[in-house]
PDB file of N, CA and C in Angstrom:
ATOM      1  N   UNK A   1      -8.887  15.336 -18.316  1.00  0.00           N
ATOM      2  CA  UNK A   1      -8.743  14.804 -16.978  1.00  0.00           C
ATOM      3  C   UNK A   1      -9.120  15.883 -15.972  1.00  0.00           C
ATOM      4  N   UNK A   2      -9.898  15.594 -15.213  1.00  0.00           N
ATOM      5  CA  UNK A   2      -9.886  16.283 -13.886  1.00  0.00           C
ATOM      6  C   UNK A   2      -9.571  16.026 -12.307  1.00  0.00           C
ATOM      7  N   UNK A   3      -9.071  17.070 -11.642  1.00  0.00           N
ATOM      8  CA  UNK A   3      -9.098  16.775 -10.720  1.00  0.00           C
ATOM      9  C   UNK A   3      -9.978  16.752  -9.461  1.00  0.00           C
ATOM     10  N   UNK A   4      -9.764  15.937  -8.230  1.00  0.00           N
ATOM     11  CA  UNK A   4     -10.873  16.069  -7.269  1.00  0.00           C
ATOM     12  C   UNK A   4      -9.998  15.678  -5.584  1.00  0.00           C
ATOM     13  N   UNK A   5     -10.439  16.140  -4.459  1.00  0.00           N
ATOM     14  CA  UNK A   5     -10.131  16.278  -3.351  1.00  0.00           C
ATOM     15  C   UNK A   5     -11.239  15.811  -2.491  1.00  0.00           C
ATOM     16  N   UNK A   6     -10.872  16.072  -1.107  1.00  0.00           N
ATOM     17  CA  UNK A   6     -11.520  15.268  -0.379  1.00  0.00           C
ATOM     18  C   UNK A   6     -10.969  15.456   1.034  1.00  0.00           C
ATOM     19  N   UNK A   7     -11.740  15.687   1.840  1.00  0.00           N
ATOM     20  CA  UNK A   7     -10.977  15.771   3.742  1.00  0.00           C
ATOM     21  C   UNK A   7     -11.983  14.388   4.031  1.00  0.00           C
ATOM     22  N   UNK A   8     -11.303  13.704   5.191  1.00  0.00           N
ATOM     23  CA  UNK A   8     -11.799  13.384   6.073  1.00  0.00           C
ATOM     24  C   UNK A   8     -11.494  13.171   7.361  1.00  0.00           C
ATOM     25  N   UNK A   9     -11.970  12.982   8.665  1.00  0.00           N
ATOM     26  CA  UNK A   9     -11.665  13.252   9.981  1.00  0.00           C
ATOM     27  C   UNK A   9     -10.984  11.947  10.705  1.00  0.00           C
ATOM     28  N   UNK A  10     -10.265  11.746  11.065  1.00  0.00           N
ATOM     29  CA  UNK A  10      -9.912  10.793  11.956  1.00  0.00           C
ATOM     30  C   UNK A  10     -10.027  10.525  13.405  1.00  0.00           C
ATOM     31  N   UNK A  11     -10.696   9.567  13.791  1.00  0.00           N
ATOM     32  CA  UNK A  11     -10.281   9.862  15.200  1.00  0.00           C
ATOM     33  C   UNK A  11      -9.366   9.862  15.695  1.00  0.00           C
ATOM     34  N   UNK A  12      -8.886  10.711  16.790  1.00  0.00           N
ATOM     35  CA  UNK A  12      -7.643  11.240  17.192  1.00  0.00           C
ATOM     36  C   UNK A  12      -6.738  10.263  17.476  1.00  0.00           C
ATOM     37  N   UNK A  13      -7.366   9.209  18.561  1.00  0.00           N
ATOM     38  CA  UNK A  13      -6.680   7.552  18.680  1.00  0.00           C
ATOM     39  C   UNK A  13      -6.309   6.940  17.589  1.00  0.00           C
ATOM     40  N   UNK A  14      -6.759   6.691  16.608  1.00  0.00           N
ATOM     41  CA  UNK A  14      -6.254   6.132  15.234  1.00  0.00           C
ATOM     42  C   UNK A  14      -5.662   6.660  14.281  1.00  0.00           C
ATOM     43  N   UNK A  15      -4.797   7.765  14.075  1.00  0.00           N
ATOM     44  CA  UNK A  15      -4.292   8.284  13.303  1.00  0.00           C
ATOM     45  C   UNK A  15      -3.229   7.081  12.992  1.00  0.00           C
ATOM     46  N   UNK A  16      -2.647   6.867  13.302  1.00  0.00           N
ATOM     47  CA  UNK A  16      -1.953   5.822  13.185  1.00  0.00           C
ATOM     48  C   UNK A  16      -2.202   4.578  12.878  1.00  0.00           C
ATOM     49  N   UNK A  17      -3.149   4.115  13.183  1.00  0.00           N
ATOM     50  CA  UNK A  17      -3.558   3.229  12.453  1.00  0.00           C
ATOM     51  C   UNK A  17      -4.113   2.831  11.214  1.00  0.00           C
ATOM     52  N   UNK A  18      -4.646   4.663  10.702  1.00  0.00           N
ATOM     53  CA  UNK A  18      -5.194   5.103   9.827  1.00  0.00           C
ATOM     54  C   UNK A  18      -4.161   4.790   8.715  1.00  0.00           C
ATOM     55  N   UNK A  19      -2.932   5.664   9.238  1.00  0.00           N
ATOM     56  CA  UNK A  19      -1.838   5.715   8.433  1.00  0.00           C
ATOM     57  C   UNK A  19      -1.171   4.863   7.676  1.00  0.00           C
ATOM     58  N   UNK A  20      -1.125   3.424   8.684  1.00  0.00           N
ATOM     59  CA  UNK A  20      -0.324   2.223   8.374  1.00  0.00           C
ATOM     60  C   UNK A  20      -1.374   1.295   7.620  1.00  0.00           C
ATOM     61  N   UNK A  21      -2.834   1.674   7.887  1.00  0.00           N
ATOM     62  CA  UNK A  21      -3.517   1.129   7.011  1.00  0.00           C
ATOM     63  C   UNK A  21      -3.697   1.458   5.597  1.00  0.00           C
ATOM     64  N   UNK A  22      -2.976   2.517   5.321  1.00  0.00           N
ATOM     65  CA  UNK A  22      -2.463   3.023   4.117  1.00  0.00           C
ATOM     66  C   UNK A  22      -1.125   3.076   3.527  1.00  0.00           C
ATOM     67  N   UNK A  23      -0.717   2.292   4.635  1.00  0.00           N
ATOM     68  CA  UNK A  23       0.582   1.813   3.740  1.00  0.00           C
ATOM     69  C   UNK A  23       0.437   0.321   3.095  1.00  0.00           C
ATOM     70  N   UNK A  24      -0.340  -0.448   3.871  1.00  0.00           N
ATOM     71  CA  UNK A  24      -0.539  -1.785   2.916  1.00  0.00           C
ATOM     72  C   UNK A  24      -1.989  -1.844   2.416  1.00  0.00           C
ATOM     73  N   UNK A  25      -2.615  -0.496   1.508  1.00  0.00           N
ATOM     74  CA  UNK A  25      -3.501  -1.157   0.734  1.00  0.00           C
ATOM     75  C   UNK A  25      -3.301  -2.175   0.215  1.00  0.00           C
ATOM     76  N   UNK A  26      -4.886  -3.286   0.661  1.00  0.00           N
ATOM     77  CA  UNK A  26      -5.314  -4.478  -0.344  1.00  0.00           C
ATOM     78  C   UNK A  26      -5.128  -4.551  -1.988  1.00  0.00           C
ATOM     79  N   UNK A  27      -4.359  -5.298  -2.279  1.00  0.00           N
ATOM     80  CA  UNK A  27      -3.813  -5.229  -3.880  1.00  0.00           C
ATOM     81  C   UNK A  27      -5.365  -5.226  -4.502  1.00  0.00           C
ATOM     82  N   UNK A  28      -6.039  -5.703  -4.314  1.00  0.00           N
ATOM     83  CA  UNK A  28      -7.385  -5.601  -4.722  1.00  0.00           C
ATOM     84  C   UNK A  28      -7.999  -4.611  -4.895  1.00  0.00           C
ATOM     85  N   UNK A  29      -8.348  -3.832  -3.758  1.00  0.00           N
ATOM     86  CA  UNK A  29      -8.105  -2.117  -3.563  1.00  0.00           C
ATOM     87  C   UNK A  29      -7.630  -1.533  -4.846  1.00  0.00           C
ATOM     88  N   UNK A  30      -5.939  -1.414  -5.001  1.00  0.00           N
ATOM     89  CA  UNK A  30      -5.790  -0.688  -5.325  1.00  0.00           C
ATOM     90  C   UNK A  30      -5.728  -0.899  -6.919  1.00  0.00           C
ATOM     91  N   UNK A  31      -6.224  -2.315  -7.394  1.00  0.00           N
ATOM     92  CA  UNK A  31      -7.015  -2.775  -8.545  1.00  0.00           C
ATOM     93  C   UNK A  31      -8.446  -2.278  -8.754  1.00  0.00           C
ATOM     94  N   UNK A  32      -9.079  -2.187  -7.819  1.00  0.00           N
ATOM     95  CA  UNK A  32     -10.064  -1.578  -8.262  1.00  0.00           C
ATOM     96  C   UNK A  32     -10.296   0.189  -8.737  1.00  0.00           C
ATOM     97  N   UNK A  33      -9.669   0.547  -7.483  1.00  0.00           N
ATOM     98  CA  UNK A  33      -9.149   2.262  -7.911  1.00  0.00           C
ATOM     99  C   UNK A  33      -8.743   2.429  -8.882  1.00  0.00           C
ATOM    100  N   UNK A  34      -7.839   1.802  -9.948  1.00  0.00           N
ATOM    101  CA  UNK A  34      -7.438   2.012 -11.276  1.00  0.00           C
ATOM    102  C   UNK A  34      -8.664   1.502 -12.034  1.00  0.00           C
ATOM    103  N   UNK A  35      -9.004   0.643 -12.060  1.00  0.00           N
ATOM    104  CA  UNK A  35     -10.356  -0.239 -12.779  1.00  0.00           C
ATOM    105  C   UNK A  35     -11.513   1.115 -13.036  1.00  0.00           C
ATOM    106  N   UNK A  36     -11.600   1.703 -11.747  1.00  0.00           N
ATOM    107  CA  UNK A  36     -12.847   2.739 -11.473  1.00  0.00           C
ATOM    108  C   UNK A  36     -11.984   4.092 -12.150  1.00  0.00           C
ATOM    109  N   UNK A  37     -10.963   4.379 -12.691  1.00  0.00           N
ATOM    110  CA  UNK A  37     -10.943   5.432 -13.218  1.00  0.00           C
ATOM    111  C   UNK A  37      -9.502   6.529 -12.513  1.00  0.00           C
ATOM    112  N   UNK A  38      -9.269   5.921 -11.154  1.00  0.00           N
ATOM    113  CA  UNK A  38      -8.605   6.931 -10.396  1.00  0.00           C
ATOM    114  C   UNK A  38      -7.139   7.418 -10.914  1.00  0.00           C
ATOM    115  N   UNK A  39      -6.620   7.770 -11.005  1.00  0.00           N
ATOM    116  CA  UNK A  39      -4.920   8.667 -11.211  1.00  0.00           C
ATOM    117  C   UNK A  39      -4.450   8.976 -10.428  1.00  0.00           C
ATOM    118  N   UNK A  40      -3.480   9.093  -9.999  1.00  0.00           N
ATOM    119  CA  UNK A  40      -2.072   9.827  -9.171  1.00  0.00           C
ATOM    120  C   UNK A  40      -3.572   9.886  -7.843  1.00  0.00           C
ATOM    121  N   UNK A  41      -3.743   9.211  -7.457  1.00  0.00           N
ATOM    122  CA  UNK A  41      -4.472   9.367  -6.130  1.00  0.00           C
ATOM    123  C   UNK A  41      -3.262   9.652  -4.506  1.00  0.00           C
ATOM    124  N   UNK A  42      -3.340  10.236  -4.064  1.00  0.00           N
ATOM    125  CA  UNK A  42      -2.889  10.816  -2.855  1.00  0.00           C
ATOM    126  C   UNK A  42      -3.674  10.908  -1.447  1.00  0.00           C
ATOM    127  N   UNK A  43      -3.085  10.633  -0.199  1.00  0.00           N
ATOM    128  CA  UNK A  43      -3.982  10.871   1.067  1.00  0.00           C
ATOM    129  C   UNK A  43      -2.850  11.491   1.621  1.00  0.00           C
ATOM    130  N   UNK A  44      -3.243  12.798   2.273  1.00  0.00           N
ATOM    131  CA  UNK A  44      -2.007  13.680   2.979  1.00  0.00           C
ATOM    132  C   UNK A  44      -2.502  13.485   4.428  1.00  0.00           C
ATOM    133  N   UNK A  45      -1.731  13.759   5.623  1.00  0.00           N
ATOM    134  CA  UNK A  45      -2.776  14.043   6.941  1.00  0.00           C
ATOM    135  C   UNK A  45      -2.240  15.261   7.209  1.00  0.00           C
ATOM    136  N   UNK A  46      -3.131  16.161   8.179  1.00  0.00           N
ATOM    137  CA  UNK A  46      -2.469  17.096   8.909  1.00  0.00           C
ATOM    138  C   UNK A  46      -3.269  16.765  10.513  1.00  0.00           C
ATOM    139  N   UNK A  47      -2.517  16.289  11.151  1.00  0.00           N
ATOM    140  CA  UNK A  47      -2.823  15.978  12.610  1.00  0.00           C
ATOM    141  C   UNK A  47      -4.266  15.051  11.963  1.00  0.00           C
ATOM    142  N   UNK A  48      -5.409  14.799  12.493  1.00  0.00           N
ATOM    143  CA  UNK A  48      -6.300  14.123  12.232  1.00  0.00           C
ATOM    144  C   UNK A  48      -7.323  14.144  11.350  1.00  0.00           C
ATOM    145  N   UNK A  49      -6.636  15.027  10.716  1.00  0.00           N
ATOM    146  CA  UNK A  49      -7.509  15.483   8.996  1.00  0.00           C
ATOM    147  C   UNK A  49      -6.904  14.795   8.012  1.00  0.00           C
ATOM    148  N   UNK A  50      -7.228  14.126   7.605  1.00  0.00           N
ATOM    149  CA  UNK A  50      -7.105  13.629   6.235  1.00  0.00           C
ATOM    150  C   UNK A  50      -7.312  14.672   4.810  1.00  0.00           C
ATOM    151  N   UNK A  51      -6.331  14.292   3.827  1.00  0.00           N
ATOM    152  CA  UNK A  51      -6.473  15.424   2.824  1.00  0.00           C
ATOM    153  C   UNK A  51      -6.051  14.317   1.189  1.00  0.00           C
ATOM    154  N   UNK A  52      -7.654  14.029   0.641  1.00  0.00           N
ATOM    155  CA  UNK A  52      -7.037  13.176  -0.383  1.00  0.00           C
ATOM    156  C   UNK A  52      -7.278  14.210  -1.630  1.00  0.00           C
ATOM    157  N   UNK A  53      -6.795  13.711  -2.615  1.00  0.00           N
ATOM    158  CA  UNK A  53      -6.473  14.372  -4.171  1.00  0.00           C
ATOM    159  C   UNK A  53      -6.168  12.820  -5.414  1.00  0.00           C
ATOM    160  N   UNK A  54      -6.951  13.369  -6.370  1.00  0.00           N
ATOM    161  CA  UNK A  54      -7.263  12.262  -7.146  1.00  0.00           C
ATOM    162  C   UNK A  54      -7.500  12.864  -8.270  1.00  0.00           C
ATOM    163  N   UNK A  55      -7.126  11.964  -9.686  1.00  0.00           N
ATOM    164  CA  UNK A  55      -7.166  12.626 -11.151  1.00  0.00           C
ATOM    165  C   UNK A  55      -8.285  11.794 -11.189  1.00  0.00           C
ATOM    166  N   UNK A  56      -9.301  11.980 -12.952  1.00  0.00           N
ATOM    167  CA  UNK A  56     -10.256  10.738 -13.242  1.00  0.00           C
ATOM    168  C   UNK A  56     -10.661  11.760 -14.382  1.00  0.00           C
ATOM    169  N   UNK A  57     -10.907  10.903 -15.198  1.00  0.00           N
ATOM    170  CA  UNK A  57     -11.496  11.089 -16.313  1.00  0.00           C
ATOM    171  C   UNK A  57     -12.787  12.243 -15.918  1.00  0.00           C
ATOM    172  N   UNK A  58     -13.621  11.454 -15.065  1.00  0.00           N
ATOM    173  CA  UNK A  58     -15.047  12.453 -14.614  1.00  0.00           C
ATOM    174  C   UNK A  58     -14.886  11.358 -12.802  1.00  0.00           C
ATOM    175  N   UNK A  59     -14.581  12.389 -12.183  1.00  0.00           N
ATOM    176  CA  UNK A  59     -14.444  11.743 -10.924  1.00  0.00           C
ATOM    177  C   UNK A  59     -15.854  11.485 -10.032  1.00  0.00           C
ATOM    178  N   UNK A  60     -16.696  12.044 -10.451  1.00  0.00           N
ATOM    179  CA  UNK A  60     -18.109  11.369  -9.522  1.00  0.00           C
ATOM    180  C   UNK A  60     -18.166  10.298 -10.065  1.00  0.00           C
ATOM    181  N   UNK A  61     -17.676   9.831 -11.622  1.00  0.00           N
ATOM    182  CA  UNK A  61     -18.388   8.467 -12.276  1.00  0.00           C
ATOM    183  C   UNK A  61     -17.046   7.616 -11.853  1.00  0.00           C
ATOM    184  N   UNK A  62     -15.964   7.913 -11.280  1.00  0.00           N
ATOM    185  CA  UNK A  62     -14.646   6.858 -10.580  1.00  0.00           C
ATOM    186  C   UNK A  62     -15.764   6.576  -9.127  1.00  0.00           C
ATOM    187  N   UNK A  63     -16.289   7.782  -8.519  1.00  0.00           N
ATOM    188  CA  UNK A  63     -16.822   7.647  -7.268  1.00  0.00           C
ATOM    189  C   UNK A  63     -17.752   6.417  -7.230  1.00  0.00           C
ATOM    190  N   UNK A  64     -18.733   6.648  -8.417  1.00  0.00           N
ATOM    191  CA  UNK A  64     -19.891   5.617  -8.723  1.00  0.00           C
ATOM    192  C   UNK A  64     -19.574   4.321  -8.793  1.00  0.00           C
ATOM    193  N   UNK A  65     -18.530   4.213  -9.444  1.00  0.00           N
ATOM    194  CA  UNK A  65     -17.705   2.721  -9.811  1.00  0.00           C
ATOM    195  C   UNK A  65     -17.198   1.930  -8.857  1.00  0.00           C
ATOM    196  N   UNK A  66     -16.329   3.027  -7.822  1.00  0.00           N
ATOM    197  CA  UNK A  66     -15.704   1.921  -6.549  1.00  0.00           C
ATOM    198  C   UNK A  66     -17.220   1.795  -5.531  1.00  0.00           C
ATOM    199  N   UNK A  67     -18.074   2.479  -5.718  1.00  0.00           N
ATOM    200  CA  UNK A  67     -19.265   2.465  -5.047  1.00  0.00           C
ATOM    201  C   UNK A  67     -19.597   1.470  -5.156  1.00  0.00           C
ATOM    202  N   UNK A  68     -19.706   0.409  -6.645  1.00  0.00           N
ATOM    203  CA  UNK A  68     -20.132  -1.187  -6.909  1.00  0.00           C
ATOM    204  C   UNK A  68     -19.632  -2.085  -6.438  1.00  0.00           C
ATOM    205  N   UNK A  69     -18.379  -1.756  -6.076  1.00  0.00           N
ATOM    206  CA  UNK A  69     -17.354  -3.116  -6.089  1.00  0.00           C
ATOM    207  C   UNK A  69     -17.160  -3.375  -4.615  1.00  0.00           C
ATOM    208  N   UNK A  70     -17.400  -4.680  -4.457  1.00  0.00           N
ATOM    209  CA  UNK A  70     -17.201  -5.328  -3.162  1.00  0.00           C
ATOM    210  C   UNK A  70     -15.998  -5.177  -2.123  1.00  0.00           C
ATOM    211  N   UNK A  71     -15.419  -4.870  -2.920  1.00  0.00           N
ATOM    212  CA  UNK A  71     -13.817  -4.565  -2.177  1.00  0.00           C
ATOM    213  C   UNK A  71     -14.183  -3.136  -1.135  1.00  0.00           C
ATOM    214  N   UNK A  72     -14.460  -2.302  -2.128  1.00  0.00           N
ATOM    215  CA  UNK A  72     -14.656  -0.500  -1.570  1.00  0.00           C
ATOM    216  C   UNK A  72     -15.452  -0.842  -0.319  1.00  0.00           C
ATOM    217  N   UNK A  73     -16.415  -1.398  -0.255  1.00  0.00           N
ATOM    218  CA  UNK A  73     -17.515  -1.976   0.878  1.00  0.00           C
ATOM    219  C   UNK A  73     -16.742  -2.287   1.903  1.00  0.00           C
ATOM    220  N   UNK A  74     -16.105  -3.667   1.830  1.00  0.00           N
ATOM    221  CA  UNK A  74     -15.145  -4.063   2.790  1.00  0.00           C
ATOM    222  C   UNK A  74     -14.387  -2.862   3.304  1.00  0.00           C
ATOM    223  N   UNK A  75     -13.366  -2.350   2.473  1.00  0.00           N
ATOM    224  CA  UNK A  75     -12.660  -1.786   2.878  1.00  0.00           C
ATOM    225  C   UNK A  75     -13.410  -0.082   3.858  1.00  0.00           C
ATOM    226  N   UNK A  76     -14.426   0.226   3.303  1.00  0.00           N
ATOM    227  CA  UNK A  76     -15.161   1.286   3.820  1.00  0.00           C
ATOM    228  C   UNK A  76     -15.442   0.932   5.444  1.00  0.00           C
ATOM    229  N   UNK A  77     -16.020  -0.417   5.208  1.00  0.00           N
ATOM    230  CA  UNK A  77     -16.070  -0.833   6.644  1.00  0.00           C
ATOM    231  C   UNK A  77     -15.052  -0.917   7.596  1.00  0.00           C
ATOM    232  N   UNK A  78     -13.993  -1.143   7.137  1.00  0.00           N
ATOM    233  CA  UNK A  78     -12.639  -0.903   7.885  1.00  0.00           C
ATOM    234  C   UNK A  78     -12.266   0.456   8.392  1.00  0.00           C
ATOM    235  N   UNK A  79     -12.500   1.182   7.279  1.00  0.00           N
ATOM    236  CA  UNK A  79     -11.763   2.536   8.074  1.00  0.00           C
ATOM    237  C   UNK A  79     -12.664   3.252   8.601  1.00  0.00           C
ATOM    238  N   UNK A  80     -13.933   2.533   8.658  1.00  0.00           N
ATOM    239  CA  UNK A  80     -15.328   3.074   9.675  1.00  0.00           C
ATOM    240  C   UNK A  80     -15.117   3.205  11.027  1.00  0.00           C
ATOM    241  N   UNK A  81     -14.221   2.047  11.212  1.00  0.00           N
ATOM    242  CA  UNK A  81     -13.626   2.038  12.937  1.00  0.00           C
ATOM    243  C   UNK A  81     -12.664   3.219  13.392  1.00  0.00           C
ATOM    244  N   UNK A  82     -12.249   3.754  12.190  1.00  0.00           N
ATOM    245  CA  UNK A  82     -10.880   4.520  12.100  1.00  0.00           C
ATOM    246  C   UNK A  82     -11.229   6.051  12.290  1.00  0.00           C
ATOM    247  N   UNK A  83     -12.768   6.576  11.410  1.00  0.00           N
ATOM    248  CA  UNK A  83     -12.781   7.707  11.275  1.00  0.00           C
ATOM    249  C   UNK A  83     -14.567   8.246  11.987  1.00  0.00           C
ATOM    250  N   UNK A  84     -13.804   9.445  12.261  1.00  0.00           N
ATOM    251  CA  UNK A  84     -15.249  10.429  12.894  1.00  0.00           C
ATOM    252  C   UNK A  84     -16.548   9.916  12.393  1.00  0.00           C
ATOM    253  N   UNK A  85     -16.657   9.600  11.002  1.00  0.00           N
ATOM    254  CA  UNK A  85     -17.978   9.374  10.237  1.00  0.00           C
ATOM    255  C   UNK A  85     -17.582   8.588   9.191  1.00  0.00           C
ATOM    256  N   UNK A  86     -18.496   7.415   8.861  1.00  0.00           N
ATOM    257  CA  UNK A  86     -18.160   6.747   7.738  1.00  0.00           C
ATOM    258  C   UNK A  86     -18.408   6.976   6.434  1.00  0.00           C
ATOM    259  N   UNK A  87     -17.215   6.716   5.634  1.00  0.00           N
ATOM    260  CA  UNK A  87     -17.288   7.196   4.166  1.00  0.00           C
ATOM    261  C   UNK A  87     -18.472   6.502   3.789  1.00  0.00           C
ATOM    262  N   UNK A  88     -19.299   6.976   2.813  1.00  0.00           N
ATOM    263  CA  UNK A  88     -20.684   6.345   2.185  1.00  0.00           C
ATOM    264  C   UNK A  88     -19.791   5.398   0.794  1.00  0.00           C
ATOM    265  N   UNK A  89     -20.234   4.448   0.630  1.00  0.00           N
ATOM    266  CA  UNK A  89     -19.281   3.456  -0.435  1.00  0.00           C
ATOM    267  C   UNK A  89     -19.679   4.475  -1.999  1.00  0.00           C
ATOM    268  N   UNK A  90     -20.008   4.948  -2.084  1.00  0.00           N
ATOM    269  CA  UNK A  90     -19.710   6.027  -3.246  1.00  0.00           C
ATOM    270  C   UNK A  90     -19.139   7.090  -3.230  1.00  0.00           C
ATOM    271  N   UNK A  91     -18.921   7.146  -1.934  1.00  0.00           N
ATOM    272  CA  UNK A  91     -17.302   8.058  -1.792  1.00  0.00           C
ATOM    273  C   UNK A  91     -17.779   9.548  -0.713  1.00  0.00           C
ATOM    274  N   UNK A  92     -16.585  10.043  -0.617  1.00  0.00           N
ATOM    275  CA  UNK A  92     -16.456  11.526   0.657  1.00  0.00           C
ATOM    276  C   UNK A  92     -17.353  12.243  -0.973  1.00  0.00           C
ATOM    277  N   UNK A  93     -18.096  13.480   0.078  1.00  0.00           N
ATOM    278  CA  UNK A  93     -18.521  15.050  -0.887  1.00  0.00           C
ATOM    279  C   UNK A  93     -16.867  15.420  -0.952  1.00  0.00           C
ATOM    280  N   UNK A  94     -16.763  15.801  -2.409  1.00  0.00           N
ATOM    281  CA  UNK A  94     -15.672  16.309  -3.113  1.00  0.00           C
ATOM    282  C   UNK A  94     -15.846  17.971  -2.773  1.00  0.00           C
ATOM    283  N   UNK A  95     -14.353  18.705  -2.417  1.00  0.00           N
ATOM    284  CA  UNK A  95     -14.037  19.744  -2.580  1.00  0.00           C
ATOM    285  C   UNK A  95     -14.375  20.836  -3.832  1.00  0.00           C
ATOM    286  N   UNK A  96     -14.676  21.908  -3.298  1.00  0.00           N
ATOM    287  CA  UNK A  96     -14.849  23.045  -4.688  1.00  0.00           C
ATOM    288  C   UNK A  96     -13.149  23.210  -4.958  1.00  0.00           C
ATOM    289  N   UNK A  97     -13.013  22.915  -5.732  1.00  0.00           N
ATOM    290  CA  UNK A  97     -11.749  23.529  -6.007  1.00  0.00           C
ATOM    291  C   UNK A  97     -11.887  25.421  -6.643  1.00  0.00           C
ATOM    292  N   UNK A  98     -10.847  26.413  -5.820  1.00  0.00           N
ATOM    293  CA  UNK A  98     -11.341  27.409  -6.037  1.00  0.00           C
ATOM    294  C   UNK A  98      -9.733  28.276  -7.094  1.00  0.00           C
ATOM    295  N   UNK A  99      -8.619  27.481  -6.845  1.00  0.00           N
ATOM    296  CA  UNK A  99      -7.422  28.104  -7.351  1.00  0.00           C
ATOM    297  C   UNK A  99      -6.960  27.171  -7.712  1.00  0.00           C
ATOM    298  N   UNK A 100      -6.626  27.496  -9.265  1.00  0.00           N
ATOM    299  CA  UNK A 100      -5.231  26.523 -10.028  1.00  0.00           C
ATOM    300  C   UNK A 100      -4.287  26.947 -10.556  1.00  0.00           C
ATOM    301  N   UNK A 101      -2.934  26.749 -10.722  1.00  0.00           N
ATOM    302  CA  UNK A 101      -1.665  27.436 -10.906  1.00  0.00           C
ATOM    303  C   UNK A 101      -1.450  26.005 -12.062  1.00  0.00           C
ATOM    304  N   UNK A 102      -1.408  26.681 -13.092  1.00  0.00           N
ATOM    305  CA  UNK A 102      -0.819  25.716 -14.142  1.00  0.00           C
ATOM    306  C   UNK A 102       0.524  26.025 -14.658  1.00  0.00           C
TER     307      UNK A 102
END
């Protein structure tokens, strides 16, 4: 299993909306995120940064997967209104991860 991360920007006005739109992910959604591979997936904020973290077998090929599915689309389009720049439906550029404490 590996892991993978991810920032993204919010606009400053929608943090909140951002937020609560992450409290009722679409059951569909979050059927597909398991379907595509994802684990213990997480979104942290710090003021209008977004900070996600995600397990996957091989996480560019979870990326590739919700990239197909009609749902990720929809839903991409949604939080397009929400954030600085829109996620591409195959997902945010993933973090180098540079330190791990096992």
């Amino acid at each position: 299993m590996a892991r993978a991360a991810f920032t993204l920007h919010i606009k400053r006005d929608k943090v909140a909306e951002y937020a609560e739109a992450h409290r009722r992910v679409w059951p569909e959604m979050r059927e597909a995120l398991r379907q595509a591979g994802f684990r213990n997936y997480s979104i942290f904020l710090d003021d209008s940064t977004a900070f996600g973290y995600f397990e996957a077998d091989d996480p560019e090929a979870a990326l590739e997967a919700m990239g197909r599915t009609e749902v990720n689309a929809r839903w991409q389009d949604t939080m397009a209104e929400l954030l600085e720049q829109r996620v591409e439906d195959d997902g945010p550029g993933l973090l180098r991860q540079v330190f791990l404490l096992e």
